[in-house]
PDB file of N, CA and C in Angstrom:
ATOM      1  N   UNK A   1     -10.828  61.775  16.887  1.00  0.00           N
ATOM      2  CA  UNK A   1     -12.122  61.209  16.567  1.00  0.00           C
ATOM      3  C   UNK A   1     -12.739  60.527  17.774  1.00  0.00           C
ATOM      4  N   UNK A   2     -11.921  59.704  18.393  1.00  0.00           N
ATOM      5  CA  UNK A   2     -12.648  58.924  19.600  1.00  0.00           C
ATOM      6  C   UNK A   2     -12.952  59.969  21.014  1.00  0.00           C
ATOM      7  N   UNK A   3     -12.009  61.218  20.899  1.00  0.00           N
ATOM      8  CA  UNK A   3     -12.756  62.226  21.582  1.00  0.00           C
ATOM      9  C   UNK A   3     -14.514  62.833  21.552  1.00  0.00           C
ATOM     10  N   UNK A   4     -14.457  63.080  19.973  1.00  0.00           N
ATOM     11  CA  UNK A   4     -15.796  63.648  19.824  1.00  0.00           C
ATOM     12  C   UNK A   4     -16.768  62.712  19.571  1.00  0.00           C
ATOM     13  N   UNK A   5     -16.411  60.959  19.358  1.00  0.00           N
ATOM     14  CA  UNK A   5     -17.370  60.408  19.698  1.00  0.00           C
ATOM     15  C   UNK A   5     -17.934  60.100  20.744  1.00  0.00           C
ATOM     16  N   UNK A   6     -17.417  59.652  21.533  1.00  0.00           N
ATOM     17  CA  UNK A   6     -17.585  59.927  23.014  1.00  0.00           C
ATOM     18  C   UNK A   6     -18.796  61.215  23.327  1.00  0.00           C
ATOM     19  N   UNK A   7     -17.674  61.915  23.081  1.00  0.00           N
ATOM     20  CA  UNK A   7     -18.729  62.777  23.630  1.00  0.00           C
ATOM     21  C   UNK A   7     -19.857  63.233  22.914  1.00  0.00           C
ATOM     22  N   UNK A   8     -20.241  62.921  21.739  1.00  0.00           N
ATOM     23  CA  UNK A   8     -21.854  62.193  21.164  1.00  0.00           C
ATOM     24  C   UNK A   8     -22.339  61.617  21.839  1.00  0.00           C
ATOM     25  N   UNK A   9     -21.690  60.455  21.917  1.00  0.00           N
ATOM     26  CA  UNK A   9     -23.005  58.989  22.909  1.00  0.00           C
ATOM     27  C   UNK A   9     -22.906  59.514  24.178  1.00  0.00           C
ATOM     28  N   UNK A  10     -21.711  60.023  24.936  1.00  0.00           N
ATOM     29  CA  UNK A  10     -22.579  60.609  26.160  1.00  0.00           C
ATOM     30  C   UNK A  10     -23.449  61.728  26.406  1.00  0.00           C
ATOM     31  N   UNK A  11     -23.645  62.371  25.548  1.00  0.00           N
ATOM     32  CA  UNK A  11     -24.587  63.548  25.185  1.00  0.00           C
ATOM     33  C   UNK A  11     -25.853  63.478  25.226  1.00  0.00           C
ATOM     34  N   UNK A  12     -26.162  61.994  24.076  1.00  0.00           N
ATOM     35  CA  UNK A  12     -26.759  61.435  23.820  1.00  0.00           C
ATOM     36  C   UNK A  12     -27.553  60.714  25.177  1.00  0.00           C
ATOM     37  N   UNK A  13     -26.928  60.297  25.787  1.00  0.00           N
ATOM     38  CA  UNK A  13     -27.471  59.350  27.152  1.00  0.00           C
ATOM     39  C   UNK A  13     -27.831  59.993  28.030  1.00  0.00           C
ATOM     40  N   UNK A  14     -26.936  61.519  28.249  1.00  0.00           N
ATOM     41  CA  UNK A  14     -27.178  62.395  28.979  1.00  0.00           C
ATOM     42  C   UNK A  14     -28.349  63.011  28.966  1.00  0.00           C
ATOM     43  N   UNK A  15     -28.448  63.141  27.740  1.00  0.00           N
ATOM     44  CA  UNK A  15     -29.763  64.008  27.118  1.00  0.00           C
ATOM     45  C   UNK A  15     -31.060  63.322  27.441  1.00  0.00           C
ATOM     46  N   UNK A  16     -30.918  62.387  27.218  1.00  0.00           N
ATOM     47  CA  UNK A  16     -32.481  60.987  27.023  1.00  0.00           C
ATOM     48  C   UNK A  16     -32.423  60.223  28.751  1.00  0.00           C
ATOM     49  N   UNK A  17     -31.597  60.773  29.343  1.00  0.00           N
ATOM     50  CA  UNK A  17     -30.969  59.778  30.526  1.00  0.00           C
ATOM     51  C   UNK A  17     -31.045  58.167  30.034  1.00  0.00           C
ATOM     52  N   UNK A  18     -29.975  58.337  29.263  1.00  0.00           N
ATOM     53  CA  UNK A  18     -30.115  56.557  28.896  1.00  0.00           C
ATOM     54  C   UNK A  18     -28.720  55.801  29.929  1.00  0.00           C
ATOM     55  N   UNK A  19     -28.656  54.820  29.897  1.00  0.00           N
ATOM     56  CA  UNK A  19     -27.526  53.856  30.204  1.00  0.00           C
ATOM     57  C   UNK A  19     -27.455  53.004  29.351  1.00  0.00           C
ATOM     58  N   UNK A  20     -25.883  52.467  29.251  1.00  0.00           N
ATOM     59  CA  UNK A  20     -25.884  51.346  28.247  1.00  0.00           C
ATOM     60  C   UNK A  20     -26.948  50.156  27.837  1.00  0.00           C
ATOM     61  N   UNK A  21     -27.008  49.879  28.963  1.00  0.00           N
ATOM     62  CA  UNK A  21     -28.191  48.921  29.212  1.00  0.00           C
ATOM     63  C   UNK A  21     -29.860  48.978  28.208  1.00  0.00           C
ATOM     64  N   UNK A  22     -29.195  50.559  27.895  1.00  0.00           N
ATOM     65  CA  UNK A  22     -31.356  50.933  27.108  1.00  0.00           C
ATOM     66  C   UNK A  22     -30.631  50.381  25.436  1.00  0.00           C
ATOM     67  N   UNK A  23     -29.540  50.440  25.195  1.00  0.00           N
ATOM     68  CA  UNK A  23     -28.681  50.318  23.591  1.00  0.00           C
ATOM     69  C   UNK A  23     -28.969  49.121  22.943  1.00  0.00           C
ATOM     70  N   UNK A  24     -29.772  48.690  22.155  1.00  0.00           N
ATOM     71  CA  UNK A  24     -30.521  47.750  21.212  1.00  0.00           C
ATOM     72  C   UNK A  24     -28.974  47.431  20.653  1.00  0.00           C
ATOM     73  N   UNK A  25     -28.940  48.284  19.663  1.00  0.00           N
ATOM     74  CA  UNK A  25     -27.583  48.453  18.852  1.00  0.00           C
ATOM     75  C   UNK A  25     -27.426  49.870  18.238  1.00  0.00           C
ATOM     76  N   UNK A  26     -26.708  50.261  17.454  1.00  0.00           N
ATOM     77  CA  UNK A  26     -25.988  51.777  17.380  1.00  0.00           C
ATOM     78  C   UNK A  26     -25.235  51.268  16.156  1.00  0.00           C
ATOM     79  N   UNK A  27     -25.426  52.615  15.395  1.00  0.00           N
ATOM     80  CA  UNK A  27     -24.368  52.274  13.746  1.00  0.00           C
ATOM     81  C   UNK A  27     -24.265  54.026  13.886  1.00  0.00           C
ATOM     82  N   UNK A  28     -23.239  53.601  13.308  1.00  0.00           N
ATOM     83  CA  UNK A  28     -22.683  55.228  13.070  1.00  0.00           C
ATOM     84  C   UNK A  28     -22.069  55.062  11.903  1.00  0.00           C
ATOM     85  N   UNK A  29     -21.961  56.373  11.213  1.00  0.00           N
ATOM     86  CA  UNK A  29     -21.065  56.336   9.994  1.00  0.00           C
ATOM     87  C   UNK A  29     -20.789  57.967   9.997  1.00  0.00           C
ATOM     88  N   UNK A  30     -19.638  57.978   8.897  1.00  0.00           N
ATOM     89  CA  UNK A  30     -18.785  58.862   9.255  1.00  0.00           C
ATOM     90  C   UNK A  30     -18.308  59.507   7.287  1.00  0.00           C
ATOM     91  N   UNK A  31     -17.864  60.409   7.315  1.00  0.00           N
ATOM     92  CA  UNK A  31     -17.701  60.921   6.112  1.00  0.00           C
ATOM     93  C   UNK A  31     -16.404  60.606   5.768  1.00  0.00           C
ATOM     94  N   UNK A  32     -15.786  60.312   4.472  1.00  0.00           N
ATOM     95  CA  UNK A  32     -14.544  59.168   3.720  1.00  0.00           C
ATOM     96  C   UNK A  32     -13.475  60.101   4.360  1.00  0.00           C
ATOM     97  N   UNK A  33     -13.564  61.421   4.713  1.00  0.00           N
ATOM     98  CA  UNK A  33     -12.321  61.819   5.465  1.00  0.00           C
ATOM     99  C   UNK A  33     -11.980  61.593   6.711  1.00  0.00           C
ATOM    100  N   UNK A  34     -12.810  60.927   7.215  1.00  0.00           N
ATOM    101  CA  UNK A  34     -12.349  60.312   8.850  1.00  0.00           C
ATOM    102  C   UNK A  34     -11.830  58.963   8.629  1.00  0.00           C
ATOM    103  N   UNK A  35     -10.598  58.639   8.753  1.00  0.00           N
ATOM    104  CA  UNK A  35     -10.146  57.447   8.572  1.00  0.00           C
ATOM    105  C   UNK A  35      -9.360  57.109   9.625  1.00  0.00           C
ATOM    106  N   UNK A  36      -8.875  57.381  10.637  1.00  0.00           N
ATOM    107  CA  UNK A  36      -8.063  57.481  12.177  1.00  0.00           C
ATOM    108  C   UNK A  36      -8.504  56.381  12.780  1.00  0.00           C
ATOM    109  N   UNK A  37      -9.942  55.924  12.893  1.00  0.00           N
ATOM    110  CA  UNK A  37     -10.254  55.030  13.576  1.00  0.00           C
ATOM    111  C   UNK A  37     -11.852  55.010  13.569  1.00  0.00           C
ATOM    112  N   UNK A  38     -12.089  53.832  14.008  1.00  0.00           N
ATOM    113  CA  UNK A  38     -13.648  53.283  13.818  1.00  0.00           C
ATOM    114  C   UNK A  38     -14.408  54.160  15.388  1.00  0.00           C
ATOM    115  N   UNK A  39     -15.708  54.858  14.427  1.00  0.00           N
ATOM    116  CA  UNK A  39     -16.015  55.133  15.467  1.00  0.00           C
ATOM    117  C   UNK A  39     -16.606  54.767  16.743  1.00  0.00           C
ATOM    118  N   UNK A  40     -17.154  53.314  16.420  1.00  0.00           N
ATOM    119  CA  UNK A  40     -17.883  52.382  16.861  1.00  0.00           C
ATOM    120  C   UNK A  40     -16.495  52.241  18.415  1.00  0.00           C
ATOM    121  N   UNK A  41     -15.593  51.920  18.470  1.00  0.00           N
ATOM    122  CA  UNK A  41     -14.383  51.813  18.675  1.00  0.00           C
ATOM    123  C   UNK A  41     -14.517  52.831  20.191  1.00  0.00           C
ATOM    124  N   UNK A  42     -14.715  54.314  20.044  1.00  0.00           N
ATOM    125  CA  UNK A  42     -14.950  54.784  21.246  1.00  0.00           C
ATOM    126  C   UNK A  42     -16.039  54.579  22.076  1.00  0.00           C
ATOM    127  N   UNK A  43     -17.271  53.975  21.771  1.00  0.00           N
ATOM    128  CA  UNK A  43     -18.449  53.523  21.996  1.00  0.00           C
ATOM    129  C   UNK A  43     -17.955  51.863  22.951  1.00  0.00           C
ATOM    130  N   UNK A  44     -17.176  51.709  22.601  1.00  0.00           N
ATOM    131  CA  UNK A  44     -16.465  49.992  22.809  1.00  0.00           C
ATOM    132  C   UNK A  44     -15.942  50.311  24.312  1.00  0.00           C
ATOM    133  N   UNK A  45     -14.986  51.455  24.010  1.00  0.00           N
ATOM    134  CA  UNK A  45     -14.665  51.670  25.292  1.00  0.00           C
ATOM    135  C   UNK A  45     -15.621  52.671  26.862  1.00  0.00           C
ATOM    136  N   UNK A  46     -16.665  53.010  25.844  1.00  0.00           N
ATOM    137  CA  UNK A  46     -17.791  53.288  27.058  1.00  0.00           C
ATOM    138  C   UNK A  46     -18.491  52.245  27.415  1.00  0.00           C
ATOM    139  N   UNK A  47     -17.751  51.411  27.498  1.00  0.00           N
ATOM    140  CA  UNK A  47     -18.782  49.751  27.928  1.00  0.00           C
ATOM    141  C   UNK A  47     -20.253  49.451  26.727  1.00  0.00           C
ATOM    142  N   UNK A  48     -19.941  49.655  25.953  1.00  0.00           N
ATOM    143  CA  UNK A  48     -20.422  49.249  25.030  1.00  0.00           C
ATOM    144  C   UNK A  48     -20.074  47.952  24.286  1.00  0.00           C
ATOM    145  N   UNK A  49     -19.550  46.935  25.226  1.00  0.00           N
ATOM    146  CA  UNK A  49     -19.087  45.978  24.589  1.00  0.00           C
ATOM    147  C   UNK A  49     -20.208  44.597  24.468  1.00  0.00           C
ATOM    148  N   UNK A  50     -21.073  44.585  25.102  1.00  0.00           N
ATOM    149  CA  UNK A  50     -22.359  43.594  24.482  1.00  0.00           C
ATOM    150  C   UNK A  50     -23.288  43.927  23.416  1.00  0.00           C
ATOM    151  N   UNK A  51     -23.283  45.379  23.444  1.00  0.00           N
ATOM    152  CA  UNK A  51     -23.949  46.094  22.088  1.00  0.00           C
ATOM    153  C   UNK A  51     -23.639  46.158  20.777  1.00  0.00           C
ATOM    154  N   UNK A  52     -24.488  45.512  19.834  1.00  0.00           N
ATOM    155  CA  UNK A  52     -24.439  45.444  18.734  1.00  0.00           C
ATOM    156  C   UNK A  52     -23.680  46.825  17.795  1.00  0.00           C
ATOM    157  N   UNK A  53     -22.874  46.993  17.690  1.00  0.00           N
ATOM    158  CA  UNK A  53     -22.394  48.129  16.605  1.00  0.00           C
ATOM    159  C   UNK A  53     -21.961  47.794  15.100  1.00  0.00           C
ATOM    160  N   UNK A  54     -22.039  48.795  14.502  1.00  0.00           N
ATOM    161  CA  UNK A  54     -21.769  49.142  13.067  1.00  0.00           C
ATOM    162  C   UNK A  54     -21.321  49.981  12.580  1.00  0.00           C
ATOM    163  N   UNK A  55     -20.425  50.262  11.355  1.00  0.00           N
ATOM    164  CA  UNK A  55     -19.854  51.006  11.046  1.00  0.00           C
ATOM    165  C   UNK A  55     -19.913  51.321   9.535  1.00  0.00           C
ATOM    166  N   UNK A  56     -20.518  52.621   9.374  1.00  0.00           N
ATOM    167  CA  UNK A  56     -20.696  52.288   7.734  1.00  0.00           C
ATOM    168  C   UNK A  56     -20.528  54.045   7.417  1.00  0.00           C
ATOM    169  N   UNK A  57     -20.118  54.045   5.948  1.00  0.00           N
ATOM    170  CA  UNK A  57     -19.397  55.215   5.243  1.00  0.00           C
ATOM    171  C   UNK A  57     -20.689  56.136   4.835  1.00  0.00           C
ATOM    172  N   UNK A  58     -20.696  57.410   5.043  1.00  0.00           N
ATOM    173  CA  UNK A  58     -22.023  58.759   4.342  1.00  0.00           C
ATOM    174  C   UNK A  58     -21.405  58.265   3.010  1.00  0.00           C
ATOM    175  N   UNK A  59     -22.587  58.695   2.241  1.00  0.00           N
ATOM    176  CA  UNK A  59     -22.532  58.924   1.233  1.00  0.00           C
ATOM    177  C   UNK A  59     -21.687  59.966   0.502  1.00  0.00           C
ATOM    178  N   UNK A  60     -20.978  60.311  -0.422  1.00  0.00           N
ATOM    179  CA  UNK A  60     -20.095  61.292  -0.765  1.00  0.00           C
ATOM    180  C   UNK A  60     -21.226  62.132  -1.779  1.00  0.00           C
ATOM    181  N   UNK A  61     -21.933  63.354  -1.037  1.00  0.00           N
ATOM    182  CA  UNK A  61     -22.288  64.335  -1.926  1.00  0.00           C
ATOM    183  C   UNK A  61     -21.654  65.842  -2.264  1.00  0.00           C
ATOM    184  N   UNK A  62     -21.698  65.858  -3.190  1.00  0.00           N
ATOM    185  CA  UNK A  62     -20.776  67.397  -3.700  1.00  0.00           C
ATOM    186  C   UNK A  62     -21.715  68.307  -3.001  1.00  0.00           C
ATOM    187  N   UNK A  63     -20.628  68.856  -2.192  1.00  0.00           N
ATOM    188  CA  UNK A  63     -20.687  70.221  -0.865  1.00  0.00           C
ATOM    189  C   UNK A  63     -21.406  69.719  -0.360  1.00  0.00           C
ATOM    190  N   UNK A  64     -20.894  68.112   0.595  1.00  0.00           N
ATOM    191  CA  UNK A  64     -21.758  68.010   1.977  1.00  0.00           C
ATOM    192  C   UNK A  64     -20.722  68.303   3.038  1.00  0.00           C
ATOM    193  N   UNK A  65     -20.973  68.178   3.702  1.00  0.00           N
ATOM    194  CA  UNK A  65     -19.897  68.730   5.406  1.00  0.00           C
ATOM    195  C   UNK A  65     -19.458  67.461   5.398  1.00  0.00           C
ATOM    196  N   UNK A  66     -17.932  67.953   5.827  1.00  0.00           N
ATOM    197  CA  UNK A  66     -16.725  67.248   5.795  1.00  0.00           C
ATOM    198  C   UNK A  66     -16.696  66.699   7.059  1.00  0.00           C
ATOM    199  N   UNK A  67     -15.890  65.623   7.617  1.00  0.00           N
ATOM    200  CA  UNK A  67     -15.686  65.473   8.850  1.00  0.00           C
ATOM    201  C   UNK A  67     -16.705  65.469   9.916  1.00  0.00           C
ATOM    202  N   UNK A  68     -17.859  64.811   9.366  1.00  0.00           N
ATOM    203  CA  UNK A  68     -18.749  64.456  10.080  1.00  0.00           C
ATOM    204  C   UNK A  68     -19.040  62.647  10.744  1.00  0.00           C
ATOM    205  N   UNK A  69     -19.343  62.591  11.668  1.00  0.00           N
ATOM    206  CA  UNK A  69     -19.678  61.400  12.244  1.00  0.00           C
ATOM    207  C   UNK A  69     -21.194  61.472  12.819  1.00  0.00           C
ATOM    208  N   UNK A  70     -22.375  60.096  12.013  1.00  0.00           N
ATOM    209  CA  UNK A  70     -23.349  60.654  13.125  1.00  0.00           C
ATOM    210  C   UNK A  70     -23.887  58.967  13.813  1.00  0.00           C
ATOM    211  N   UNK A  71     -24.796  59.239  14.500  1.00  0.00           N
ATOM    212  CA  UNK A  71     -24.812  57.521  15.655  1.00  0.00           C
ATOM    213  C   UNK A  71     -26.964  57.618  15.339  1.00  0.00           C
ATOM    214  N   UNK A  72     -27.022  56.689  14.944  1.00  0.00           N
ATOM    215  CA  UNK A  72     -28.590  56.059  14.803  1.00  0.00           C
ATOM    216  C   UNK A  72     -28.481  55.051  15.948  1.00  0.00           C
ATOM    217  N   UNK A  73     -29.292  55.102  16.896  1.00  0.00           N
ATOM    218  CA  UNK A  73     -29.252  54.588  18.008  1.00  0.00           C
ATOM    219  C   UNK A  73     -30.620  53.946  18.481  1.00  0.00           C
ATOM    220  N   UNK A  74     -30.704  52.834  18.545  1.00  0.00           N
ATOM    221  CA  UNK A  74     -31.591  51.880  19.149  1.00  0.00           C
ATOM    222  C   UNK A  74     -31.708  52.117  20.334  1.00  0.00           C
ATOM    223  N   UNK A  75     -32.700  52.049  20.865  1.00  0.00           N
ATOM    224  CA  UNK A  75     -32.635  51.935  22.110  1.00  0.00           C
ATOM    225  C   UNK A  75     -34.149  51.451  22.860  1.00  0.00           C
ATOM    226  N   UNK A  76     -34.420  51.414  23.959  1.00  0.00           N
ATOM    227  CA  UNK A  76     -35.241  50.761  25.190  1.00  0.00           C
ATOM    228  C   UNK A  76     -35.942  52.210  26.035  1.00  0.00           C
ATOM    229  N   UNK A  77     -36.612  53.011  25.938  1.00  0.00           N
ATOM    230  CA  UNK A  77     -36.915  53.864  26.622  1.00  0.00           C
ATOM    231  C   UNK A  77     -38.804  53.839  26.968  1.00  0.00           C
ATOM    232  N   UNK A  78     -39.008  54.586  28.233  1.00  0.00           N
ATOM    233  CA  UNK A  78     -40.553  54.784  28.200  1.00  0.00           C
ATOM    234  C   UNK A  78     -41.198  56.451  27.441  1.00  0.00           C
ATOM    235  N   UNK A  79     -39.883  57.094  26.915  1.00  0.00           N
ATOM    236  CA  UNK A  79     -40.356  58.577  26.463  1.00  0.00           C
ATOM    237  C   UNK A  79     -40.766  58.229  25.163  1.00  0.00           C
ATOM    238  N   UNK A  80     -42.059  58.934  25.044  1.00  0.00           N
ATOM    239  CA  UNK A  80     -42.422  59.454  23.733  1.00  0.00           C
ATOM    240  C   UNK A  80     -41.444  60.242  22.776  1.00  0.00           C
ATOM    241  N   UNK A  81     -41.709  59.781  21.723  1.00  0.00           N
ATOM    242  CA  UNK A  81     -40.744  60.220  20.523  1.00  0.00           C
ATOM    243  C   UNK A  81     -40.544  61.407  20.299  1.00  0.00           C
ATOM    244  N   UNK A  82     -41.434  62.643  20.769  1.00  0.00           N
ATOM    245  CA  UNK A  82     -41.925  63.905  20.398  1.00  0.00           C
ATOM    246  C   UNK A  82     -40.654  64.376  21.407  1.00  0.00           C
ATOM    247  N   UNK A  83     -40.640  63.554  22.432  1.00  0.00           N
ATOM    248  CA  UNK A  83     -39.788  64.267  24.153  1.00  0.00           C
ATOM    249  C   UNK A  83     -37.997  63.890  23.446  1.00  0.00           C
ATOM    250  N   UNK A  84     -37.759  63.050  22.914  1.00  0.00           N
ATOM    251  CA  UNK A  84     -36.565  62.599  22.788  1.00  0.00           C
ATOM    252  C   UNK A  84     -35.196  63.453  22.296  1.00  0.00           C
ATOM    253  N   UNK A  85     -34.430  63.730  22.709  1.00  0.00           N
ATOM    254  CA  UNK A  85     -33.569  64.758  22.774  1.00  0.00           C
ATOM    255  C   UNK A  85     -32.089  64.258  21.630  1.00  0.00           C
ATOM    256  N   UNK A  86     -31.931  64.658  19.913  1.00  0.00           N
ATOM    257  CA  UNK A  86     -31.541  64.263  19.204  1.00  0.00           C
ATOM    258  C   UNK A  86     -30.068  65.142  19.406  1.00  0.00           C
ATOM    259  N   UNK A  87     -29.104  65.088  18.951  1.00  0.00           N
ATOM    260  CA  UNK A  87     -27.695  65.387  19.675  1.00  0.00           C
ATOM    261  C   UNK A  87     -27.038  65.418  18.453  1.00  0.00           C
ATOM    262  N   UNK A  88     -26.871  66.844  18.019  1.00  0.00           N
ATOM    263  CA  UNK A  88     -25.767  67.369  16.667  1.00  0.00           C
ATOM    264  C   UNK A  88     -25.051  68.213  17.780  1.00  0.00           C
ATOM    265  N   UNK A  89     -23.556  68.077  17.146  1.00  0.00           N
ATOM    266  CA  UNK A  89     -22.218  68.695  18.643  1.00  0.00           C
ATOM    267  C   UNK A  89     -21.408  69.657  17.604  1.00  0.00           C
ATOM    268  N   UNK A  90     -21.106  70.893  17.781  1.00  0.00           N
ATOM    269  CA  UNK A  90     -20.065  71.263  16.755  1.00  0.00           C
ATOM    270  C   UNK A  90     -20.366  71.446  15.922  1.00  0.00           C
ATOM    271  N   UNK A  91     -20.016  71.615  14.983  1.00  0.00           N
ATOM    272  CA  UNK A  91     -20.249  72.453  12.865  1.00  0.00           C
ATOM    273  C   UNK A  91     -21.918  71.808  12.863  1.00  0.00           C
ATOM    274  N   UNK A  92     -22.045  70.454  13.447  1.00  0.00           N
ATOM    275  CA  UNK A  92     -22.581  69.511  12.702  1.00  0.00           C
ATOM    276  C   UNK A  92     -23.838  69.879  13.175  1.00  0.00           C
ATOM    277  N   UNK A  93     -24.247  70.697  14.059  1.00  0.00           N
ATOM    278  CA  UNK A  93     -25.601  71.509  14.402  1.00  0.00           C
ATOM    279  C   UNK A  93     -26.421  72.095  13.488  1.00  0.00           C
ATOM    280  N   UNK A  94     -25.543  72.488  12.544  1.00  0.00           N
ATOM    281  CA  UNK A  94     -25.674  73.375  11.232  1.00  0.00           C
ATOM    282  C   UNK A  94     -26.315  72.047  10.276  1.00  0.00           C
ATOM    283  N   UNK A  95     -26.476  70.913  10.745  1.00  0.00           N
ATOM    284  CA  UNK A  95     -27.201  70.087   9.392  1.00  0.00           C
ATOM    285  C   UNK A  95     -28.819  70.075  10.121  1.00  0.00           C
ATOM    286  N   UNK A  96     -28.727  70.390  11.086  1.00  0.00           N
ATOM    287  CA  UNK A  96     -30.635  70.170  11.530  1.00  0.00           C
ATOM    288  C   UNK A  96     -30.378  70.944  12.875  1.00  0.00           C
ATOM    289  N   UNK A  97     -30.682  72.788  12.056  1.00  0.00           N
ATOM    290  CA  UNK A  97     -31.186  73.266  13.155  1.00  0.00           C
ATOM    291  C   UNK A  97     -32.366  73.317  13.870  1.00  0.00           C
ATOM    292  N   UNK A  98     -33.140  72.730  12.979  1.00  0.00           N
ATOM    293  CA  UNK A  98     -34.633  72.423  13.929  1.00  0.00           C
ATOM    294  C   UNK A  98     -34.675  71.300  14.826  1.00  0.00           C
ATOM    295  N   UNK A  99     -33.394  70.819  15.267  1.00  0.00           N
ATOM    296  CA  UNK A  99     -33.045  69.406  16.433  1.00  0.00           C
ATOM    297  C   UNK A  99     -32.224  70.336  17.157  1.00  0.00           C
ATOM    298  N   UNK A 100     -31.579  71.145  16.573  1.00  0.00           N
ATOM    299  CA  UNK A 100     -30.403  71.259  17.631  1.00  0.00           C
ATOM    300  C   UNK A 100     -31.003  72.360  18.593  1.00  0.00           C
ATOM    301  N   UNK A 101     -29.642  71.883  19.922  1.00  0.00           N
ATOM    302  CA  UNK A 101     -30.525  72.608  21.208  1.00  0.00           C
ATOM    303  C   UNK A 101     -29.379  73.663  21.284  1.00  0.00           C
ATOM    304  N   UNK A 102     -28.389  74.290  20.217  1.00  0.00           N
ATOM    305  CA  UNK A 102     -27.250  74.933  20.594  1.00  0.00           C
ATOM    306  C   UNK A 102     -27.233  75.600  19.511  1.00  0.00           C
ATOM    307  N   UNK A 103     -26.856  77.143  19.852  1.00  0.00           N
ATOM    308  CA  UNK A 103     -26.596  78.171  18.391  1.00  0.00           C
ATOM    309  C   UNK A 103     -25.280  77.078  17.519  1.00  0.00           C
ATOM    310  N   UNK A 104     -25.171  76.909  16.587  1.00  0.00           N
ATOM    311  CA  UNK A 104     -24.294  76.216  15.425  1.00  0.00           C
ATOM    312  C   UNK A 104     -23.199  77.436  15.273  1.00  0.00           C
ATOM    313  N   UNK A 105     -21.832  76.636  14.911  1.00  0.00           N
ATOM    314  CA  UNK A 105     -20.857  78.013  15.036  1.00  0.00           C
ATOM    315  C   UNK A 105     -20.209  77.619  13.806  1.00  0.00           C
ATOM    316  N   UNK A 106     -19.704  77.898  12.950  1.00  0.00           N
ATOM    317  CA  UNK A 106     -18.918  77.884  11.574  1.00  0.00           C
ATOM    318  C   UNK A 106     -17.620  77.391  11.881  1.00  0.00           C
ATOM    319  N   UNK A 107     -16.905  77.877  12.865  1.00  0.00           N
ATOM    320  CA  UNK A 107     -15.644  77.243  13.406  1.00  0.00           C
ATOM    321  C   UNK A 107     -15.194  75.975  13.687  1.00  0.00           C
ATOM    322  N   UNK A 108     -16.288  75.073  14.117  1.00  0.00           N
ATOM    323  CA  UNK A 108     -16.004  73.746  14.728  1.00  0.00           C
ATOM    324  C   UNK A 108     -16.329  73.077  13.903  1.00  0.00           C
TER     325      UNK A 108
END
């Protein structure tokens, strides 16, 4: 888990060119089958440690995707909202292909 969060928020920063520094605060939540560890937790160790985080559970809907984690992210930027580059990684592309910048694969 703290692998693929990671590599969300740096995706994420990558994408928007953010640095910690632009991070208001950040909540993520995660679906009742991820229980290994908080995801907030890998975010902690990208120097995310003055930033406000949160951690809170999806909702459990019958036949939603399993094993998902996603990050609502505050932040400090001068880009327009229209320019802003939103970051689904893996299976999880497949919940908003009209954001995602990557064919979605069934496998991951």
């Amino acid at each position: 888990m703290l692998d693929r969060v990671a590599e969300m928020v740096l995706d994420a920063m990558t994408a928007n060119g953010l640095e910690v520094d632009d991070f208001i605060s950040v909540i993520f939540t995660a679906t009742s089958d991820l229980v290994s560890e908080f995801p907030a937790y890998a975010a902690r160790q990208l120097g995310f440690g003055e930033v406000p985080l949160l951690c809170a559970r999806e909702l459990e809907i019958e036949k939603s995707m399993p094993r998902v984690v996603r990050m609502l992210a505050h932040v400090e930027t001068d880009l327009p909202r229209a320019d802003i580059t939103h970051v689904y990684l893996h299976g999880a592309a497949a919940l908003r292909t009209d954001l995602t910048r990557v064919q979605a694969t069934p496998d991951e």
